[in-house]
C-alpha atoms as a PDB file:
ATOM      1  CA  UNK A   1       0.000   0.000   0.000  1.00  0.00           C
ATOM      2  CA  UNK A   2       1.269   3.045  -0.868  1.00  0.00           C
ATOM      3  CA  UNK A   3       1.891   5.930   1.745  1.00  0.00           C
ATOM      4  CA  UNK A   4      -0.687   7.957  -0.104  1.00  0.00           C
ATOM      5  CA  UNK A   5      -3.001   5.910   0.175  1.00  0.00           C
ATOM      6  CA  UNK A   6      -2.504   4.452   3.758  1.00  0.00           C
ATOM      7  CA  UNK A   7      -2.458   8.141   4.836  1.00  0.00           C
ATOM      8  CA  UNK A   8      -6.076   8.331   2.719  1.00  0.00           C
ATOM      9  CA  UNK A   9      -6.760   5.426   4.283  1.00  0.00           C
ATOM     10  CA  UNK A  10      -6.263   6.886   7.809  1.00  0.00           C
ATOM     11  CA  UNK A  11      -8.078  10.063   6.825  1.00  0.00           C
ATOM     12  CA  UNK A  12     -11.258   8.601   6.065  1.00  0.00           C
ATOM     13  CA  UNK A  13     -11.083   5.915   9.509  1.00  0.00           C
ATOM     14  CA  UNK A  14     -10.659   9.453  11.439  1.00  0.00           C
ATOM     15  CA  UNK A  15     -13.299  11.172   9.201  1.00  0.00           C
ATOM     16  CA  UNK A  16     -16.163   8.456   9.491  1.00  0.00           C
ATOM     17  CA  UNK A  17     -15.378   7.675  13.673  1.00  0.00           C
ATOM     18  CA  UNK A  18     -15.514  11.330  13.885  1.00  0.00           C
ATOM     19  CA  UNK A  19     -19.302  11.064  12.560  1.00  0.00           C
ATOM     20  CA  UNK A  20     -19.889   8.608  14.914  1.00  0.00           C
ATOM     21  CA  UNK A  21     -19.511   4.932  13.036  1.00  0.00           C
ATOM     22  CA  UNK A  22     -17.813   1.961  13.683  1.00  0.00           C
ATOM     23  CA  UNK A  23     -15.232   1.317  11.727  1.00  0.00           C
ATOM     24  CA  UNK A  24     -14.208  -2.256  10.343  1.00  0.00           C
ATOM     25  CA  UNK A  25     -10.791  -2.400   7.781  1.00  0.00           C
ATOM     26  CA  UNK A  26     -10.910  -5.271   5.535  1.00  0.00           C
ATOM     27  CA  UNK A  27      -8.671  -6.417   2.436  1.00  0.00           C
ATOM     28  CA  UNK A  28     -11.358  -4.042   0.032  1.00  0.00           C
ATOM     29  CA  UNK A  29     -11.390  -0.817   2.204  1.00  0.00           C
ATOM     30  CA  UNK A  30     -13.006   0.107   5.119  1.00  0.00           C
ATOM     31  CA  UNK A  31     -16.918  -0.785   6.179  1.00  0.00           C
ATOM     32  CA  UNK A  32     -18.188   2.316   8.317  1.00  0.00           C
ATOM     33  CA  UNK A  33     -21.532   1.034  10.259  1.00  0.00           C
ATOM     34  CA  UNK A  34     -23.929   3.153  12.115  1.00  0.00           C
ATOM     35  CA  UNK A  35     -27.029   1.973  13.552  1.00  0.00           C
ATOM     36  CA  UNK A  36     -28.639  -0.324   9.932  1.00  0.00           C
ATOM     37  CA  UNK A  37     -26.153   1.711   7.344  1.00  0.00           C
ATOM     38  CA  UNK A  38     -23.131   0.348   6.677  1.00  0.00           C
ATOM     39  CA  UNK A  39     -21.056   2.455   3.815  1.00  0.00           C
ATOM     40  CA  UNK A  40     -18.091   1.022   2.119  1.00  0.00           C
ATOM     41  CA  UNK A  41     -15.140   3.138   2.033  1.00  0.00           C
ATOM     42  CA  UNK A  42     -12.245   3.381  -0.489  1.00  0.00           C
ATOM     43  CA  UNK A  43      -9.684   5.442  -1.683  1.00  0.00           C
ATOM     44  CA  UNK A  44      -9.524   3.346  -4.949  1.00  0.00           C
ATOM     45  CA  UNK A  45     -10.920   4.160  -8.578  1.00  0.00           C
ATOM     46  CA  UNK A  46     -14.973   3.322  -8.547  1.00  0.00           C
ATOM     47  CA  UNK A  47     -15.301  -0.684 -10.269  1.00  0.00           C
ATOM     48  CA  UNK A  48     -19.061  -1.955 -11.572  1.00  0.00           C
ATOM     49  CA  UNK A  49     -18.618  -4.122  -8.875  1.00  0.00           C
ATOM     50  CA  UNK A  50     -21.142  -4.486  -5.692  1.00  0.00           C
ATOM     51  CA  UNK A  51     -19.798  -3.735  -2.882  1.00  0.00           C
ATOM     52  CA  UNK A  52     -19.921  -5.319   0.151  1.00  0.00           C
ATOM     53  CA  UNK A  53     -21.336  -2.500   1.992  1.00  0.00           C
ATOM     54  CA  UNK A  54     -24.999  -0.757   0.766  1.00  0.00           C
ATOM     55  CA  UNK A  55     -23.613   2.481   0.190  1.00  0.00           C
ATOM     56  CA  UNK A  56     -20.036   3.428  -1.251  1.00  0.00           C
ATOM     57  CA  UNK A  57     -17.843   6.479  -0.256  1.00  0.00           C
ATOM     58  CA  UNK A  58     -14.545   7.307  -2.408  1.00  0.00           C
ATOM     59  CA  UNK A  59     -12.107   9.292  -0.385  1.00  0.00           C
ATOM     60  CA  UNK A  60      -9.843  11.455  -2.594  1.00  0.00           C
ATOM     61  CA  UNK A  61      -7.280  14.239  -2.013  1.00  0.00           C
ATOM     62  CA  UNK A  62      -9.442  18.086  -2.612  1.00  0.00           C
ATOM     63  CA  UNK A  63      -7.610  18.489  -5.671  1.00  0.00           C
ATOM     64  CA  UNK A  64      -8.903  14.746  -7.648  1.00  0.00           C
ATOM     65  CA  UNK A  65     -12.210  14.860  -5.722  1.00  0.00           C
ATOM     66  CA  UNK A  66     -14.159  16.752  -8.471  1.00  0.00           C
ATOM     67  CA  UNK A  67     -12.950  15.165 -11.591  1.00  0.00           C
ATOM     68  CA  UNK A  68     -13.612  11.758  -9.200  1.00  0.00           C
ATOM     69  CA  UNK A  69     -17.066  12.707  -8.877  1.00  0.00           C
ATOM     70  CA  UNK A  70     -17.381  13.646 -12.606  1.00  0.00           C
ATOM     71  CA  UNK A  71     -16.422  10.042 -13.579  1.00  0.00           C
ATOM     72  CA  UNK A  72     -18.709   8.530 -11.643  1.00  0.00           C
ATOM     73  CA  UNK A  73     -21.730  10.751 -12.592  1.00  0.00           C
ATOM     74  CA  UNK A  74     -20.589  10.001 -16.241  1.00  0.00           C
ATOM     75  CA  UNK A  75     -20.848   5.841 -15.282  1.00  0.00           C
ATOM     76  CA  UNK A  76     -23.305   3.595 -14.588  1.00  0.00           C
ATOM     77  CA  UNK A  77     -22.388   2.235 -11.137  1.00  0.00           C
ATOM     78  CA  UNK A  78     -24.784  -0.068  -9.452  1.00  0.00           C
ATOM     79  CA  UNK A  79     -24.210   1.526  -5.852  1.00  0.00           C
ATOM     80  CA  UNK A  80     -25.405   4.978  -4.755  1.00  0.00           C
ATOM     81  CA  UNK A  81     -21.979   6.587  -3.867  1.00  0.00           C
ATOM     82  CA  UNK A  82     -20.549  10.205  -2.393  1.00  0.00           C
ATOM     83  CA  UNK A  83     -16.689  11.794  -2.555  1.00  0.00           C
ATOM     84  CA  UNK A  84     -14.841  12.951   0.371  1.00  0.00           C
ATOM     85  CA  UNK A  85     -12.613  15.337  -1.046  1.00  0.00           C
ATOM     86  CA  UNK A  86      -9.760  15.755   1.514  1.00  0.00           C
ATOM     87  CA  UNK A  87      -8.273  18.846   1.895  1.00  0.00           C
ATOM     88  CA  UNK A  88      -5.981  20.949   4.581  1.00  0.00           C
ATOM     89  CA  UNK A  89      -8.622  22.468   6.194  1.00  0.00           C
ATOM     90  CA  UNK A  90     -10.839  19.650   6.788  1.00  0.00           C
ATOM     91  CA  UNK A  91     -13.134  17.995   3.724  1.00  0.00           C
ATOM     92  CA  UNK A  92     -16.308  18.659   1.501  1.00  0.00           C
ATOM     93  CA  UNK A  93     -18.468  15.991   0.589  1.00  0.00           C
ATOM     94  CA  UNK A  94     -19.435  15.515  -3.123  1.00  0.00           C
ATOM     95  CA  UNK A  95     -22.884  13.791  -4.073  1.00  0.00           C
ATOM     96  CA  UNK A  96     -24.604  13.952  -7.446  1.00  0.00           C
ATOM     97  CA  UNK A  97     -27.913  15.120  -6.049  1.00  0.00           C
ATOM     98  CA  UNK A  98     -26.422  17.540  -3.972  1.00  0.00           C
ATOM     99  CA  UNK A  99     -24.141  20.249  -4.330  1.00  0.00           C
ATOM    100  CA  UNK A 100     -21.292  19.971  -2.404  1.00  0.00           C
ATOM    101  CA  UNK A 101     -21.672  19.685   1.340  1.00  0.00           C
ATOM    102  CA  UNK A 102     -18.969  21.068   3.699  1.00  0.00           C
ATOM    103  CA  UNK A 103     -17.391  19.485   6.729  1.00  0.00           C
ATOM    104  CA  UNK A 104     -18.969  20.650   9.893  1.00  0.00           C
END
């Protein structure tokens, strides 16, 4: 793994406990659960695959977190997904039905 993306890695476990889930790592990413949702969290590229989890969250450094969410809105993924777009400052959260949501 590279240091990039163990320090994503870490950045998203901090992110998601911070909003009050349980976080399980796992050989595909991370599975954040909160009461019934569980999200699946990755810092990889999106896949057509299922993922384990219901929902899928892509964490991404600010600066590759828009054209992220641009190439998932242009695919047909079978998951309903959001962006974390990590930045110094904290991060925004990118969603194709909303615009994008800032970081209490």
């Amino acid at each position: 793994m590279s240091a990039e993306h163990a320090g994503l890695t870490d950045e998203a476990e901090s992110i998601f406990r911070g909003l009050g889930y349980d976080i399980e790592r796992g050989v595909d990413g991370l599975h954040a659960t909160r009461k019934w949702r569980t999200v699946h969290v990755t810092t990889g590229e999106p896949t057509n695959e299922e993922p384990a989890a219901g929902l899928r969250c892509f964490v991404a450094r600010a600066d590759r977190a828009d054209d992220l969410c641009a190439e998932l809105c242009e695919g047909e993924y079978p998951y309903d997904w959001a962006v974390i777009g990590v930045h110094d400052d904290g991060y925004d959260v990118l969603h194709p039905s909303a615009p994008t949501l800032e970081a209490p």
